[in-house]
Structure formats: C-alpha cells, structure tokens
C-alpha atoms as a PDB file:
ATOM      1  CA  UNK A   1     -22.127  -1.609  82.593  1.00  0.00           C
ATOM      2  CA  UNK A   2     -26.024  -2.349  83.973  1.00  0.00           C
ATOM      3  CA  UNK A   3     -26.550  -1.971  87.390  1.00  0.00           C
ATOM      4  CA  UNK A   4     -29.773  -2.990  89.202  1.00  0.00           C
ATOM      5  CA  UNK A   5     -30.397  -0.911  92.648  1.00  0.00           C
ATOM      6  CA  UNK A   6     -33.519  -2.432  94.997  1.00  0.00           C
ATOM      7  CA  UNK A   7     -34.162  -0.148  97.879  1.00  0.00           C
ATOM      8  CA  UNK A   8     -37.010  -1.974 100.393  1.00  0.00           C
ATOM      9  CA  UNK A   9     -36.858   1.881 102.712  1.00  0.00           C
ATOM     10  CA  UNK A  10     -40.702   2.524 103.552  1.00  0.00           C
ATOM     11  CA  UNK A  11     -39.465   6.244 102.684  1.00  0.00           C
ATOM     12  CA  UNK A  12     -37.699   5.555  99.432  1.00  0.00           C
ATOM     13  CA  UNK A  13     -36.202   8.758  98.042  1.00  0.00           C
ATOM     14  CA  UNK A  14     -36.788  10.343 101.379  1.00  0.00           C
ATOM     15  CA  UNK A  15     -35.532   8.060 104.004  1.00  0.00           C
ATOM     16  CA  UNK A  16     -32.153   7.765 105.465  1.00  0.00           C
ATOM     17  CA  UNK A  17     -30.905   4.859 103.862  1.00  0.00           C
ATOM     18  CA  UNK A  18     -31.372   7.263 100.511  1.00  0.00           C
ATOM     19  CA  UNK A  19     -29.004   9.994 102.810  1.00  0.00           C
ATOM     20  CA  UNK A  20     -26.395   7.408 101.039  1.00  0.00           C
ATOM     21  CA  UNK A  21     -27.823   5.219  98.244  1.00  0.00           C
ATOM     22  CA  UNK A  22     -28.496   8.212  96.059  1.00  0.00           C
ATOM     23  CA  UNK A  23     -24.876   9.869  95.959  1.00  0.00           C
ATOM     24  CA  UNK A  24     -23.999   6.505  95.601  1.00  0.00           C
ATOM     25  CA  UNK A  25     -25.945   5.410  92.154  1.00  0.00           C
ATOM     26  CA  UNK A  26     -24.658   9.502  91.225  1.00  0.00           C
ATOM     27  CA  UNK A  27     -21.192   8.174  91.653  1.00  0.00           C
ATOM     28  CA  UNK A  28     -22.030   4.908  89.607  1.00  0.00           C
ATOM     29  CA  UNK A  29     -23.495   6.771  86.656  1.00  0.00           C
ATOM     30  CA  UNK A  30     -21.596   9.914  86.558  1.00  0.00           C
ATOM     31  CA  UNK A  31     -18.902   7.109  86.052  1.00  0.00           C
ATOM     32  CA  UNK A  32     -20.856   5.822  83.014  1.00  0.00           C
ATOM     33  CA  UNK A  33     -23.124   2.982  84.139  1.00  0.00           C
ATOM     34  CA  UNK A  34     -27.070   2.821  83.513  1.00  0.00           C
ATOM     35  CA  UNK A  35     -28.346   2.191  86.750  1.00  0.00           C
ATOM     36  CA  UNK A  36     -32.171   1.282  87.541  1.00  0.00           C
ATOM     37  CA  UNK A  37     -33.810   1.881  90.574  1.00  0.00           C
ATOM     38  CA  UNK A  38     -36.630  -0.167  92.399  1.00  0.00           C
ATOM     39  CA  UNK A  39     -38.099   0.805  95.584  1.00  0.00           C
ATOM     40  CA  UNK A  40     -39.661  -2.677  96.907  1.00  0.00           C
ATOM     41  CA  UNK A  41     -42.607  -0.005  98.232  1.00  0.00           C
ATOM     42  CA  UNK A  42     -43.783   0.472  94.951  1.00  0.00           C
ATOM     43  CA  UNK A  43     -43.734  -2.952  94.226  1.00  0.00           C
ATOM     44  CA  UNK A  44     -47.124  -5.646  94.772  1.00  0.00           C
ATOM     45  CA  UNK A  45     -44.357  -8.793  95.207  1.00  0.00           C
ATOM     46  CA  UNK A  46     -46.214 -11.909  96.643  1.00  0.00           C
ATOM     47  CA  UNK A  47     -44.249 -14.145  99.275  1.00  0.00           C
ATOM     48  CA  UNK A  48     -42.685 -17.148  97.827  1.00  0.00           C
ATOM     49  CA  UNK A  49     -45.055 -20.316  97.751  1.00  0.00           C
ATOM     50  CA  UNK A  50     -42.431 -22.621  98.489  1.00  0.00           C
ATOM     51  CA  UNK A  51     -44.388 -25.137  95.992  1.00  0.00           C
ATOM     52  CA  UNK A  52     -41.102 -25.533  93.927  1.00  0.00           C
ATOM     53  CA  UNK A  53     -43.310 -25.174  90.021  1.00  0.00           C
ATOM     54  CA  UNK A  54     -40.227 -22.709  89.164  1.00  0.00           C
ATOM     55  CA  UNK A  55     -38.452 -25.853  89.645  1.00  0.00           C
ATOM     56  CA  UNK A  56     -39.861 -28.969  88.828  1.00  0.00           C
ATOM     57  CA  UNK A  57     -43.303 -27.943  86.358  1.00  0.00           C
ATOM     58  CA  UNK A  58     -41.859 -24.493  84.741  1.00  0.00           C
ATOM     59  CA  UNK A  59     -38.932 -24.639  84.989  1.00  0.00           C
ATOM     60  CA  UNK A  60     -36.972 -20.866  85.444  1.00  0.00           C
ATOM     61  CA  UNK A  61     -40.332 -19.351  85.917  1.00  0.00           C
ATOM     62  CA  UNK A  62     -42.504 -18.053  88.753  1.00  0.00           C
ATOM     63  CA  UNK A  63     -46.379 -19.379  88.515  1.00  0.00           C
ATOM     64  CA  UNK A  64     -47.158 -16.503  89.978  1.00  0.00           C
ATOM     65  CA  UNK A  65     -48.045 -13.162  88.261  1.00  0.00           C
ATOM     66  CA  UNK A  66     -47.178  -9.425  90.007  1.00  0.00           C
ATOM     67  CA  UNK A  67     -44.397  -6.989  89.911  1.00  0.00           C
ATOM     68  CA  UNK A  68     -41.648  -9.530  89.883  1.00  0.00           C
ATOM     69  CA  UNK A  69     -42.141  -9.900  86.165  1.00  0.00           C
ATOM     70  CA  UNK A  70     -40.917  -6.191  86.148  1.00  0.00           C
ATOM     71  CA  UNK A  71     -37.842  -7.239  88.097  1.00  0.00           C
ATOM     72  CA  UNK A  72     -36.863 -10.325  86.634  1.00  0.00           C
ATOM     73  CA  UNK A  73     -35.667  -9.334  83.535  1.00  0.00           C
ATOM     74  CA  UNK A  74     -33.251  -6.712  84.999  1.00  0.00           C
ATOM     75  CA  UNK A  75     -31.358  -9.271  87.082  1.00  0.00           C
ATOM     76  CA  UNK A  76     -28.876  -9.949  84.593  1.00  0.00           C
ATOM     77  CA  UNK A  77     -27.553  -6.479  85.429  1.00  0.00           C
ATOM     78  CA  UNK A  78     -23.400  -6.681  85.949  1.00  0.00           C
ATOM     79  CA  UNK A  79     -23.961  -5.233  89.764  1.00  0.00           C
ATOM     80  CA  UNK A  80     -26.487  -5.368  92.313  1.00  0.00           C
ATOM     81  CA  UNK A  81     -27.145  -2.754  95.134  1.00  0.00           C
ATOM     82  CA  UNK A  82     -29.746  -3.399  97.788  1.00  0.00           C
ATOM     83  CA  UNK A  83     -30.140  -1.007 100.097  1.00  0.00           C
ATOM     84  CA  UNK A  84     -32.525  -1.546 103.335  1.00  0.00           C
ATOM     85  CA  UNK A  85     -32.787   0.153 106.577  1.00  0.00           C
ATOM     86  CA  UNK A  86     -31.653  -2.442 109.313  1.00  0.00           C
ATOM     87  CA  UNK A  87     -34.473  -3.391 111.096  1.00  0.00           C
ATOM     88  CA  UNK A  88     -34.232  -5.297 114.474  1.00  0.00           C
ATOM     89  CA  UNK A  89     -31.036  -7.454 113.109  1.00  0.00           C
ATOM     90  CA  UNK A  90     -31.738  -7.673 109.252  1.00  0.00           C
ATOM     91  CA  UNK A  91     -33.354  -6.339 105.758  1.00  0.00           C
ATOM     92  CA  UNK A  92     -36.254  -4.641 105.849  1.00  0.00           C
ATOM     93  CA  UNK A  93     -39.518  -7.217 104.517  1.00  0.00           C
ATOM     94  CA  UNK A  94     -40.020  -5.610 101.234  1.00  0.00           C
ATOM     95  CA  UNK A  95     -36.438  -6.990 100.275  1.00  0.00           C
ATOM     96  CA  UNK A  96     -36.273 -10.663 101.970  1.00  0.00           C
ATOM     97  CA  UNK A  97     -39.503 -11.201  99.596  1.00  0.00           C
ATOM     98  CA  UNK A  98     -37.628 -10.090  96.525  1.00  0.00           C
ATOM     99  CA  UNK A  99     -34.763 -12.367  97.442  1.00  0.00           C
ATOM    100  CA  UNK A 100     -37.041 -15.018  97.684  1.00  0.00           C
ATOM    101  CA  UNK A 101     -38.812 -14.842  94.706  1.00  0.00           C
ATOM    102  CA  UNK A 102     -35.548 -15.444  93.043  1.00  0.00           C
ATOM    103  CA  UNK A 103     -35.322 -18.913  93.488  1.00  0.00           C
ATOM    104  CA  UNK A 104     -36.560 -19.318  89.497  1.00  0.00           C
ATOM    105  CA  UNK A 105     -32.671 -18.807  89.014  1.00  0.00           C
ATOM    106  CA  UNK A 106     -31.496 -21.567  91.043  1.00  0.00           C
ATOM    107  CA  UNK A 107     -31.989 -25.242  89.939  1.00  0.00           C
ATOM    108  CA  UNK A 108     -32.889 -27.713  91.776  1.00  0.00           C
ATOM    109  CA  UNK A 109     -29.878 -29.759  90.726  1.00  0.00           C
ATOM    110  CA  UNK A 110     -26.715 -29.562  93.827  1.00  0.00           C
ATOM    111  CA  UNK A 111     -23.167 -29.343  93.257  1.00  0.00           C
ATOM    112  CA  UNK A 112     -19.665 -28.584  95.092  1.00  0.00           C
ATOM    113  CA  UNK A 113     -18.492 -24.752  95.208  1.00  0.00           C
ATOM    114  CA  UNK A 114     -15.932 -23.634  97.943  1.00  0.00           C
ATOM    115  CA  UNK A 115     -16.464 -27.111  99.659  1.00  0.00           C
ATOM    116  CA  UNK A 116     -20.413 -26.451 100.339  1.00  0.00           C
ATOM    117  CA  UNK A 117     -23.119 -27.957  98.360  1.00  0.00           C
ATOM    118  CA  UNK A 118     -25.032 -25.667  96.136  1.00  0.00           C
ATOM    119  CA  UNK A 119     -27.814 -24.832  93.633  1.00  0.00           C
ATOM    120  CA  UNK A 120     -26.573 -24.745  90.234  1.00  0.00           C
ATOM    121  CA  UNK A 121     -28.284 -21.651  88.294  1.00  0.00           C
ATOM    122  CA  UNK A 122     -29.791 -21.216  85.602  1.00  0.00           C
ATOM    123  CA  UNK A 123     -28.643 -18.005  82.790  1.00  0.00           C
ATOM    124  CA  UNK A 124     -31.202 -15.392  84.535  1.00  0.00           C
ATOM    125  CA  UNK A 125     -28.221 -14.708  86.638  1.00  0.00           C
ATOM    126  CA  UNK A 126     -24.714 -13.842  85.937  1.00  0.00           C
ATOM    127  CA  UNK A 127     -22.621 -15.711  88.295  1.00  0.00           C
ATOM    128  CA  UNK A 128     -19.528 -14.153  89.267  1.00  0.00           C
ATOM    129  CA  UNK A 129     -20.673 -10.303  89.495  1.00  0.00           C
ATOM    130  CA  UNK A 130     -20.654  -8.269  91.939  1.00  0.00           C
ATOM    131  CA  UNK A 131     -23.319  -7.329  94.377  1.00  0.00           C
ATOM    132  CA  UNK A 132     -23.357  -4.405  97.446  1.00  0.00           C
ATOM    133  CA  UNK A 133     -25.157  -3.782 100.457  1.00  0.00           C
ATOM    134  CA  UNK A 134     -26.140  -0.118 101.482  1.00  0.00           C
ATOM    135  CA  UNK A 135     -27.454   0.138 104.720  1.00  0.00           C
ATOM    136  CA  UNK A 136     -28.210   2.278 107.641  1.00  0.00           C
ATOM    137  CA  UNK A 137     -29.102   2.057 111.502  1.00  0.00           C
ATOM    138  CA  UNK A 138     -30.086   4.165 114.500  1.00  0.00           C
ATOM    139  CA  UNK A 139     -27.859   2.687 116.826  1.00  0.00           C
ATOM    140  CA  UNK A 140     -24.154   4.394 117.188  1.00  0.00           C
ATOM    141  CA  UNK A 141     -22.275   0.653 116.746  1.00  0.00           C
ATOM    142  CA  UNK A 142     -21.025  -0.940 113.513  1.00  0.00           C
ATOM    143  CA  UNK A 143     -21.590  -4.654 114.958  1.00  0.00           C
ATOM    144  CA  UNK A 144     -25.262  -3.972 114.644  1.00  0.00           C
ATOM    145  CA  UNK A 145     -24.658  -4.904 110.917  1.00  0.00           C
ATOM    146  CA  UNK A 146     -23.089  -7.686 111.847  1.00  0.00           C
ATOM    147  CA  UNK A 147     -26.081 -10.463 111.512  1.00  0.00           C
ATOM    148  CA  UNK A 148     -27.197  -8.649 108.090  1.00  0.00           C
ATOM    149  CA  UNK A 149     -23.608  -9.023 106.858  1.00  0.00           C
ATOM    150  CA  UNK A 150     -23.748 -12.657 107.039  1.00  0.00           C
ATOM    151  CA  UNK A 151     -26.829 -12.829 105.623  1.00  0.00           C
ATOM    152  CA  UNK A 152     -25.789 -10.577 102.698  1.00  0.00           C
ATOM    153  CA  UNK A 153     -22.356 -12.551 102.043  1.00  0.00           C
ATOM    154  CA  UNK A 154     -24.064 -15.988 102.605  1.00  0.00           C
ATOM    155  CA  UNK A 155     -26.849 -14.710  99.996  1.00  0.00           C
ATOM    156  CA  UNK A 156     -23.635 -14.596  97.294  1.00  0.00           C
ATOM    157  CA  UNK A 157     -21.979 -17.055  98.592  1.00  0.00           C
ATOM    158  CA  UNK A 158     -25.257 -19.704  97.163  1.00  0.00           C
ATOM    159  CA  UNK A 159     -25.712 -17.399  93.783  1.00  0.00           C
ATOM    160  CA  UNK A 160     -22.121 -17.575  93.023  1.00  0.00           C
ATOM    161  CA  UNK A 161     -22.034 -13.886  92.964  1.00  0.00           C
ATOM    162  CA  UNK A 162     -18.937 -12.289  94.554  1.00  0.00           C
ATOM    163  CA  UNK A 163     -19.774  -9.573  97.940  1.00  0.00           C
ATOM    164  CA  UNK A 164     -17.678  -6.690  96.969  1.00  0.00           C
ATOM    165  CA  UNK A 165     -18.286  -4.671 100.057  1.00  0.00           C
ATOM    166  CA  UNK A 166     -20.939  -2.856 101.612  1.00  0.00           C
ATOM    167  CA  UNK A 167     -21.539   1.229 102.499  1.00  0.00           C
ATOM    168  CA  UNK A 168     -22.550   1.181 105.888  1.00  0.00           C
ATOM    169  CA  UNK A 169     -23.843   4.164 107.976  1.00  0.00           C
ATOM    170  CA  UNK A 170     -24.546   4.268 111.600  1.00  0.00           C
ATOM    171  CA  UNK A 171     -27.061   7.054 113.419  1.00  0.00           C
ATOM    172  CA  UNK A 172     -28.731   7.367 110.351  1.00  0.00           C
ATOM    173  CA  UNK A 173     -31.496   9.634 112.259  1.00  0.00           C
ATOM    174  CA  UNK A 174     -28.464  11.704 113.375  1.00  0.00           C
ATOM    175  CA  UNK A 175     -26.964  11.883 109.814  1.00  0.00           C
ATOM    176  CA  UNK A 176     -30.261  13.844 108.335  1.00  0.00           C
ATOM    177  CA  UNK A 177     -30.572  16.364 111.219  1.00  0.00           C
ATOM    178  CA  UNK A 178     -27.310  17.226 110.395  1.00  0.00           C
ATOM    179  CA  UNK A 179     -27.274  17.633 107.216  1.00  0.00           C
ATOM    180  CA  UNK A 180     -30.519  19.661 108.140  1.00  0.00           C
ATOM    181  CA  UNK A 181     -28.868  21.867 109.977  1.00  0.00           C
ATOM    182  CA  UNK A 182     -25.721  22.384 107.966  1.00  0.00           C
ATOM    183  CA  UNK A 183     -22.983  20.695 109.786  1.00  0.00           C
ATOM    184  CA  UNK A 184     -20.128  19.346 108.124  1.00  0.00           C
ATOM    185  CA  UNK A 185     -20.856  15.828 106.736  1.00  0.00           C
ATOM    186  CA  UNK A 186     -19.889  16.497 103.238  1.00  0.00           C
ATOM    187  CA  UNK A 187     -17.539  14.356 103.493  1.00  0.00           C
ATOM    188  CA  UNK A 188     -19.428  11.411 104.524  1.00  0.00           C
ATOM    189  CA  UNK A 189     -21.796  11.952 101.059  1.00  0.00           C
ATOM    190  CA  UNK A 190     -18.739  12.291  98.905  1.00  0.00           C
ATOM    191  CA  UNK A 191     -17.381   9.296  99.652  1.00  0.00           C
ATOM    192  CA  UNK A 192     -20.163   7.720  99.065  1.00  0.00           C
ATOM    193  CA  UNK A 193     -19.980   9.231  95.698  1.00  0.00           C
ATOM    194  CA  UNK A 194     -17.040   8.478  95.483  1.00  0.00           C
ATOM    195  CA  UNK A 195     -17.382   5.006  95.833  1.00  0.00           C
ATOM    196  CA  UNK A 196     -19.812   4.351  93.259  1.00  0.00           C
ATOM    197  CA  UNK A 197     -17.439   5.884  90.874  1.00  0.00           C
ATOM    198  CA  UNK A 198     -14.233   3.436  91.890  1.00  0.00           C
ATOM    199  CA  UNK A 199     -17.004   0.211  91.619  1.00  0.00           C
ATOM    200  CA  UNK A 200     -17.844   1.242  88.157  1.00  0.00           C
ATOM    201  CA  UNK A 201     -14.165   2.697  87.123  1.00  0.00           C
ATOM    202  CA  UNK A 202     -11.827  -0.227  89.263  1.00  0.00           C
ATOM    203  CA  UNK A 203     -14.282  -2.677  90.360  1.00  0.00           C
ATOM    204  CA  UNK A 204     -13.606  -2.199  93.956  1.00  0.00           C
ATOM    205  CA  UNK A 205     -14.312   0.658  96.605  1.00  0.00           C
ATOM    206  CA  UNK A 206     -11.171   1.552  98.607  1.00  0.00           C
ATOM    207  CA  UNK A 207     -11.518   0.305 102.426  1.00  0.00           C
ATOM    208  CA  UNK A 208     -10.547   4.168 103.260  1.00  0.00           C
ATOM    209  CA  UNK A 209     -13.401   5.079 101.255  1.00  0.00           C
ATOM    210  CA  UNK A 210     -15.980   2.802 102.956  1.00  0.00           C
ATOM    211  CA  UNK A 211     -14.721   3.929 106.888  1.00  0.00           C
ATOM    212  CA  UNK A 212     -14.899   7.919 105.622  1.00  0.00           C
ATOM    213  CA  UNK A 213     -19.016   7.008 104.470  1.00  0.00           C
ATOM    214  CA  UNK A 214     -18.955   5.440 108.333  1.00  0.00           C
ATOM    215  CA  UNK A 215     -17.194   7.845 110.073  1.00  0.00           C
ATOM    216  CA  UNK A 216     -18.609   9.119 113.595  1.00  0.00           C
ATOM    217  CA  UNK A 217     -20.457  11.775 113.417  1.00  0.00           C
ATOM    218  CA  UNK A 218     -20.088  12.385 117.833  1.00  0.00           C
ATOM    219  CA  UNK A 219     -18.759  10.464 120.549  1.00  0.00           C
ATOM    220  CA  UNK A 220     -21.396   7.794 121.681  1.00  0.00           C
ATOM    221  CA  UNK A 221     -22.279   9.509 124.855  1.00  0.00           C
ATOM    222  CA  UNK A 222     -23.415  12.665 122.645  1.00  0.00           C
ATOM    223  CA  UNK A 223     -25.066  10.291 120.653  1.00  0.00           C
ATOM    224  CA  UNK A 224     -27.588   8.608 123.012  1.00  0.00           C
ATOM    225  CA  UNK A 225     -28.167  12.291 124.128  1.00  0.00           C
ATOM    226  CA  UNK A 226     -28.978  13.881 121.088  1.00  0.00           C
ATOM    227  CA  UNK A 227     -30.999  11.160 119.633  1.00  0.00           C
ATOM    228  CA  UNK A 228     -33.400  11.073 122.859  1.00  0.00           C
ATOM    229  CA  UNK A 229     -33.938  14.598 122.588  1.00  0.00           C
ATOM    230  CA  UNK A 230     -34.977  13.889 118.792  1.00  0.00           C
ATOM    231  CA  UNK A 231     -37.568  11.554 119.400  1.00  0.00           C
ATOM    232  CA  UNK A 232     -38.632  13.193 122.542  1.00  0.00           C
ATOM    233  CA  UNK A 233     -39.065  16.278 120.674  1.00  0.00           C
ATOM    234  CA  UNK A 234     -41.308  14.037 117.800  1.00  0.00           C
ATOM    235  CA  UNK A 235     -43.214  12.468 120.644  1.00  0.00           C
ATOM    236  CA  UNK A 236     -44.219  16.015 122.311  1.00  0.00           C
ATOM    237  CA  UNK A 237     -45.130  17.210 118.317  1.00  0.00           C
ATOM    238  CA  UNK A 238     -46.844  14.593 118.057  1.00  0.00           C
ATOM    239  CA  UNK A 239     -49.017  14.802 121.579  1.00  0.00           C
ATOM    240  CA  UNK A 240     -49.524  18.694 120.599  1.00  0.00           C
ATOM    241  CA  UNK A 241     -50.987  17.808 117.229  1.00  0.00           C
ATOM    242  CA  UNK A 242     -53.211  15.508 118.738  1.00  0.00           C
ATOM    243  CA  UNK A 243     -54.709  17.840 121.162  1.00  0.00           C
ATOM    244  CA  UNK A 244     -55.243  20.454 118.498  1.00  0.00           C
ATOM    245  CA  UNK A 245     -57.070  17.941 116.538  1.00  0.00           C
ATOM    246  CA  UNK A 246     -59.407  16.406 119.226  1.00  0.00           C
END
C-alpha cells in the first residue's frame, strides 16, 4: 500500500499540526505501507492559470513547469493525507495551490455521480481510495473545523475519492507546551498512532480512536487562560529581545 502525505504547515516537521501527522504516518508504516512525505514549504508550486491547456491543448498535463512535476506522479498513491494548520476557516495556501494544480486529472467531459454533475477523470487518479484530513487549531471548539470539513469532503466528493475520516486536534499551541512540560498526553499521540495502523490494517480508523486524538486537554475556561498567558509571555520575549538589540 502507497500512501502520499502533503503537509502545507509553514513549520513542517516542527509545527503543531506535525504534534499529530508524524505518529500518524509511524502508525501507517509500522503497519507496512510506504508513505511519502511533502511539505508544500519546500515546494516552488505556481497558482493555477485557469487557461484550461491541461484540458483542451495537452490534454492530462500542466503547461507549466515547477515542483508539481515532483508531485504528480505520486498521486496514484492508494491514500492521501493532507495535513494543514486551520487558518482563519480553511487550509493553509501552500495546500489550496496543490489542490488546484490537480485539475490535469479531471476532464473536461461532465457526468452524473450521486445525483450531481461531475468531471470525469482521467487514470492519474485512482478513484475510489481513500483520502484523510489531519488538522489542528488554536481555538478550544471542534466546529472551528467545520467549514474545512466541507471543503475536504466536497474535494472527494468531485474526485470520486471516498473521505474516510479526519484526525482533528484542537489547542494545538496548548498540545506542544504540554508535551513540553511532561503532562500526560500520551494518549492523545498513541491514538494517533494508532490510527494510522487500523487505516492501513482495516481500512478505517475507529470513531473512539479519532475522539481519544481530540480529547480535551482542560476545561475551556482554563483554556482561554493559559493560552493568553502563552502569547503574552512570547509578546514580552519578544519586546525584551528587541530592546537588547536596539
């Protein structure tokens, strides 16, 4: 089993959307698929030119020429992961640019699925597998996923791939001081483990698994005190470093 993992966090390896994409792709291989890894940072993707040549003059491929020619190929992977921080209501830039220079898989031909028109798609796709959203957020409430959800499902829903769930974690901030200062979260990163093994061994993570990876870590009203005192703490580090400098 192939799996294809696209993080578009600014801080890659280091950022807190990692805190549950990494243990994640662990679970995946230690469960015997070869995953591959893209962080969108690394990548020099050009916006989508909306002149339809992938289309209409070359047909199933780009015109243009950068990193996407790296990506392409590994699209016919059985799962996709993306994995983006949740910025104001959706995916972070670095990913909605990937997505759209995707459209070489679609035709330009329409048909009926699930009573909706749709694209029909070319082979650069498989149609039918499975794809996952990891995300996380500073805010303490699960709806805040809510619009990227329905972008993420109505993303499969046009590529005829099926949205097998998504790992979802809240106070992502919170989550990393935490685990900085050795409280008990283990259980939050071995279920996300966890759940990259059941994808890979059953082809489905357990609902039981998902709520465990977003569990509260405190009552809200700790929350919104503990994550001021965070950033008020980086915003007087910050004011002290620039008065030693100037």
């Amino acid at each position: 089993m192939k799996v294809l993992a696209i993080s578009s966090s600014p801080h890659m390896d280091k950022g807190n959307t990692a805190l549950i994409l990494n243990p994640f792709l662990d679970g995946m291989r230690e469960a015997g698929a070869e995953v591959e890894l893209f962080y969108t940072k690394k990548l020099k993707i050009k916006p989508c030119q909306g002149c339809l040549s992938c289309w209409i003059k070359t047909p199933g491929r780009c015109v243009q020429t950068d990193d996407m020619q790296m990506v392409y190929p590994s699209l016919r992977a059985d799962i996709w992961v993306f994995a983006t921080p949740l910025y104001v209501d959706g995916m972070a830039s670095g990913m909605k640019a990937l997505l759209e220079r995707m459209m070489p898989g679609a035709q330009p031909f329409v048909e009926m699925r699930d009573d909706h028109c749709r694209h029909l798609y070319r082979g650069n796709y498989k149609q039918g597998n499975k794809t996952v959203l990891v995300s996380n957020c500073g805010f303490w409430e699960m709806d805040t996923f809510h619009p990227l959800l329905v972008h993420m499902e109505a993303i499969c829903r046009n590529m005829g791939r099926e949205f097998t769930g998504a790992l979802l974690r809240t106070t992502g901030p919170l989550l990393k001081n935490m685990i900085q200062m050795g409280k008990a979260v283990d259980d939050i990163l071995e279920a996300a483990k966890e759940a990259g093994h059941q994808l890979v061994r059953d082809g489905r993570m357990s609902p039981e698994t998902l709520k465990t990876v977003s569990r509260d870590l405190v009552p809200r009203e700790s929350f919104l005190q503990v994550i001021n005192q965070l950033f008020q703490q980086r915003i007087d580090t910050a004011k002290s470093g620039n008065k030693a400098s100037g």
